[in-house]
N, C-alpha and C. Protein backbone atom coordinates (compact mmCIF):
# COMPACT_ATOMS: atom_id res chain seq x y z
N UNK A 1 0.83 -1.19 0.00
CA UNK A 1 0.00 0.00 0.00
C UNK A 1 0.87 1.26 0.00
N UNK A 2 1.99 1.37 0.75
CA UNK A 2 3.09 2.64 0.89
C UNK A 2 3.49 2.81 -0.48
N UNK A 3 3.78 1.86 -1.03
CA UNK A 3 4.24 1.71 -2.07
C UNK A 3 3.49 2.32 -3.83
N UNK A 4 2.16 1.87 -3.36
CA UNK A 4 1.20 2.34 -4.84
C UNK A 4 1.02 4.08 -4.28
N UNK A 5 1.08 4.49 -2.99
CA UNK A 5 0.69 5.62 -2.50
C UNK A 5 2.00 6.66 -3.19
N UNK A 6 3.66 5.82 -2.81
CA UNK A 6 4.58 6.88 -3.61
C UNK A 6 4.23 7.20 -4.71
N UNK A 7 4.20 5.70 -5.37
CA UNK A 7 4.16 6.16 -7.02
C UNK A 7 2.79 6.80 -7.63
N UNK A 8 1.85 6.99 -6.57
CA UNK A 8 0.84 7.85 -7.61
C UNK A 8 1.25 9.19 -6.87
N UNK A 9 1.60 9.54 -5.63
CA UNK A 9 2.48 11.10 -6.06
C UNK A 9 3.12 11.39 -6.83
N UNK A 10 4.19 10.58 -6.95
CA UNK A 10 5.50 10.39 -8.25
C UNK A 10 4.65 11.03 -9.20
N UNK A 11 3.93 10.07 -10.15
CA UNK A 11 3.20 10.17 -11.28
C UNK A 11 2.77 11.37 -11.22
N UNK A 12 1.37 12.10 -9.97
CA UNK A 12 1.41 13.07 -10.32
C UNK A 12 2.21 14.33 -10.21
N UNK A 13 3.91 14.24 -9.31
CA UNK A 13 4.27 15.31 -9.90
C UNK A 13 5.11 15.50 -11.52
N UNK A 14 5.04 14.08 -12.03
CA UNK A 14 5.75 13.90 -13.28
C UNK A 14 4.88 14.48 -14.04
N UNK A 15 3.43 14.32 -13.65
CA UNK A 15 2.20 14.73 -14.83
C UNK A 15 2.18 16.12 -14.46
N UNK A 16 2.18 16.76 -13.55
CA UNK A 16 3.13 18.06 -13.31
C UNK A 16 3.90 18.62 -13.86
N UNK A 17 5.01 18.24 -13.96
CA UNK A 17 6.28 18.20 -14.34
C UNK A 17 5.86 18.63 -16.51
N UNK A 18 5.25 17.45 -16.54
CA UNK A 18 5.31 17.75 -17.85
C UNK A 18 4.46 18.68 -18.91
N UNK A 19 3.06 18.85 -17.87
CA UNK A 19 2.44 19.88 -17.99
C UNK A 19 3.25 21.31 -18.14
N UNK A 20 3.77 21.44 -17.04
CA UNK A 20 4.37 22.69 -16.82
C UNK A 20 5.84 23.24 -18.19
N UNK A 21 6.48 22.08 -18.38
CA UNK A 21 7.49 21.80 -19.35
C UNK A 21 6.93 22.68 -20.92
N UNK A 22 5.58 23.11 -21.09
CA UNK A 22 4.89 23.61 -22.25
C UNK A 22 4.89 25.14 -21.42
N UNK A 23 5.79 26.12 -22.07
CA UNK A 23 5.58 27.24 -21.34
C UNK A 23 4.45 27.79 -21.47
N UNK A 24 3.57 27.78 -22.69
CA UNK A 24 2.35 28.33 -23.08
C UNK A 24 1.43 28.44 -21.71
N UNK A 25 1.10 27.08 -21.11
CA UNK A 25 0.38 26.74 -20.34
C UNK A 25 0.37 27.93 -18.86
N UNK A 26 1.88 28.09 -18.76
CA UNK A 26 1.87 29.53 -17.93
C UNK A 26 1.15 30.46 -17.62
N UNK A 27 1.46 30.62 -19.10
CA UNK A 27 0.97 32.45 -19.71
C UNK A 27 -0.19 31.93 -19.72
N UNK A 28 -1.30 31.29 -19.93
CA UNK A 28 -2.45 30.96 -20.22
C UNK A 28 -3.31 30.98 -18.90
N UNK A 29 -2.85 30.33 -17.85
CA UNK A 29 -3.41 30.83 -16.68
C UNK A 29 -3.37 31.71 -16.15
N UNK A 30 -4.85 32.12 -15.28
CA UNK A 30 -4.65 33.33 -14.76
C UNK A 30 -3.73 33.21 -13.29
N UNK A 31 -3.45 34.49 -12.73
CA UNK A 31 -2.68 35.00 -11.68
C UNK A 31 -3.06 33.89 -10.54
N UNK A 32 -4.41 33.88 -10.14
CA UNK A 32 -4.86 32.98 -8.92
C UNK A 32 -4.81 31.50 -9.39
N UNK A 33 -4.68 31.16 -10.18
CA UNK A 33 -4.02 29.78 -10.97
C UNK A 33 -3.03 29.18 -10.68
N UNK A 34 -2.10 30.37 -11.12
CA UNK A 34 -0.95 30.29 -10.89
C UNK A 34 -0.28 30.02 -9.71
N UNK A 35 -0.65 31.03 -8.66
CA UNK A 35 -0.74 31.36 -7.56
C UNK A 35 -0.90 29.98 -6.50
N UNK A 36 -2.20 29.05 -6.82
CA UNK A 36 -3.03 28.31 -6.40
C UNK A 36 -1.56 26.84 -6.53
N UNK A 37 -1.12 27.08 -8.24
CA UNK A 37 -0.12 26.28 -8.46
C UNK A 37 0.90 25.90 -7.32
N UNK A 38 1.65 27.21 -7.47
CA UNK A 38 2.43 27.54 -6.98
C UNK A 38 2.41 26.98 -4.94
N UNK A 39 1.87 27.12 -4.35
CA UNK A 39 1.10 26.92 -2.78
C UNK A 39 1.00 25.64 -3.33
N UNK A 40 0.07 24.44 -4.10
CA UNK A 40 0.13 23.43 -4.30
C UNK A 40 1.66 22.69 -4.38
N UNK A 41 2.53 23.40 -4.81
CA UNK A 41 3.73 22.37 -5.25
C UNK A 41 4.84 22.83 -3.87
N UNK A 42 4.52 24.09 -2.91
CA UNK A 42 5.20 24.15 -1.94
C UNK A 42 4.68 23.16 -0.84
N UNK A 43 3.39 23.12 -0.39
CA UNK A 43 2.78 22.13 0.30
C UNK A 43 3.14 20.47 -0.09
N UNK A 44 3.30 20.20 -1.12
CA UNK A 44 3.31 19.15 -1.26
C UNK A 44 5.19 18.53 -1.81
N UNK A 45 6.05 19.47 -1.77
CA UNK A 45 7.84 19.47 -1.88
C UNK A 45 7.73 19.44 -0.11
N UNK A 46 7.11 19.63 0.85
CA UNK A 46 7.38 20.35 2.19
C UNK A 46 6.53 18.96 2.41
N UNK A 47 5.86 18.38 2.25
CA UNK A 47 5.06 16.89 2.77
C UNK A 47 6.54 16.21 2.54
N UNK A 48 7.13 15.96 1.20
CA UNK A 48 7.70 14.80 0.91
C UNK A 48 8.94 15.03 1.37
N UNK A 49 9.61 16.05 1.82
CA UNK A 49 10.27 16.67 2.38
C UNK A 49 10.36 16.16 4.25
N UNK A 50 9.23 16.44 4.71
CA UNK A 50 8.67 15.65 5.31
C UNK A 50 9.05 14.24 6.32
N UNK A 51 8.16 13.70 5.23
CA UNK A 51 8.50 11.99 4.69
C UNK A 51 9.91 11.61 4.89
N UNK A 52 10.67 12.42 4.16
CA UNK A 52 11.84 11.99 3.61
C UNK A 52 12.78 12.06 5.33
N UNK A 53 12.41 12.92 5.81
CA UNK A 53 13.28 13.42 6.96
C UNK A 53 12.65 12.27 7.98
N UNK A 54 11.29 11.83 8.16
CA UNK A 54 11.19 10.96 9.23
C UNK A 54 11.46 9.81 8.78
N UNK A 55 11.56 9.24 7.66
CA UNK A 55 11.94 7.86 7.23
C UNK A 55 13.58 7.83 7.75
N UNK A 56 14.32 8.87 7.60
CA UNK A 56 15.63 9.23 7.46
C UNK A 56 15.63 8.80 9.26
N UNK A 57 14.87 9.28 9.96
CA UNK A 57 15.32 9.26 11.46
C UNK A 57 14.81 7.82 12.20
N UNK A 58 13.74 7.91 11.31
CA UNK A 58 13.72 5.83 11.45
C UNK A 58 14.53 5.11 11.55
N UNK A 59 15.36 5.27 10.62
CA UNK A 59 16.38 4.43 9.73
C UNK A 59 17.26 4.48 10.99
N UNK A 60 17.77 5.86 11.24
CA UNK A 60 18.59 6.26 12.43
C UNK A 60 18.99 5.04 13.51
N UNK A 61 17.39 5.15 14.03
CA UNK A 61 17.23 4.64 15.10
C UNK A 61 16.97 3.64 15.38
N UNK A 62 16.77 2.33 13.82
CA UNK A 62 16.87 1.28 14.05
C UNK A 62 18.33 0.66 14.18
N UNK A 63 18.60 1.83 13.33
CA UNK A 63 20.49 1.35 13.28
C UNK A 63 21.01 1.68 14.84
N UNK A 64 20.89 2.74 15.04
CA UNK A 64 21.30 3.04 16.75
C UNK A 64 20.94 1.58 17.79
N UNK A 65 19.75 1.01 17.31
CA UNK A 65 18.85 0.02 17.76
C UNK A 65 19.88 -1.09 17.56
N UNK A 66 20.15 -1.51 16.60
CA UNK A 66 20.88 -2.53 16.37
C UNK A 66 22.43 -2.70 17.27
N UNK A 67 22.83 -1.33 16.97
CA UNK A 67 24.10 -1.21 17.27
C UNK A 67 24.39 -1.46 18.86
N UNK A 68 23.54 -1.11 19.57
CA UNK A 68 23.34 -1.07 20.99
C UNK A 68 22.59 -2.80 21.45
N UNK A 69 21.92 -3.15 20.43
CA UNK A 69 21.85 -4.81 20.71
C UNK A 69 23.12 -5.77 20.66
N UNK A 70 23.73 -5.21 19.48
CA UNK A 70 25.18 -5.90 19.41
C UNK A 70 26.20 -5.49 20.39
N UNK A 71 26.14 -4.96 20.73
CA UNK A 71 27.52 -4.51 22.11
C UNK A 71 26.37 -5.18 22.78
């Protein structure tokens, strides 16, 4: 389940990603669009961001975990 949950963020910031890659699409939206964009892709870099930092201290502390079983 963790797993189908990354990859459909993935996906949609790739479908993101490639949207945005057409500069037209820019200029074409309006200001609060943009705007709306913009707050969308900070909220959600700052989730995985996140993620990334408590998986990171998991990791930590199973290793700390281990290390302190072995002595």
């Amino acid at each position: 389940m963790k797993l189908k949950i990354k990859n459909d963020r993935m996906q949609m910031l790739m479908a993101l990603k490639q949207s945005l890659d057409n500069e037209d699409i820019l200029f074409a939206i309006s200001n609060d669009t943009y705007k709306s964009l913009l707050n969308f892709l900070l909220k959600a870099f700052s989730f995985e961001k996140e993620l990334i930092e408590r998986e990171s201290l998991q990791h930590e502390r199973e290793t700390q975990n281990e290390l302190t079983l072995e002595s």
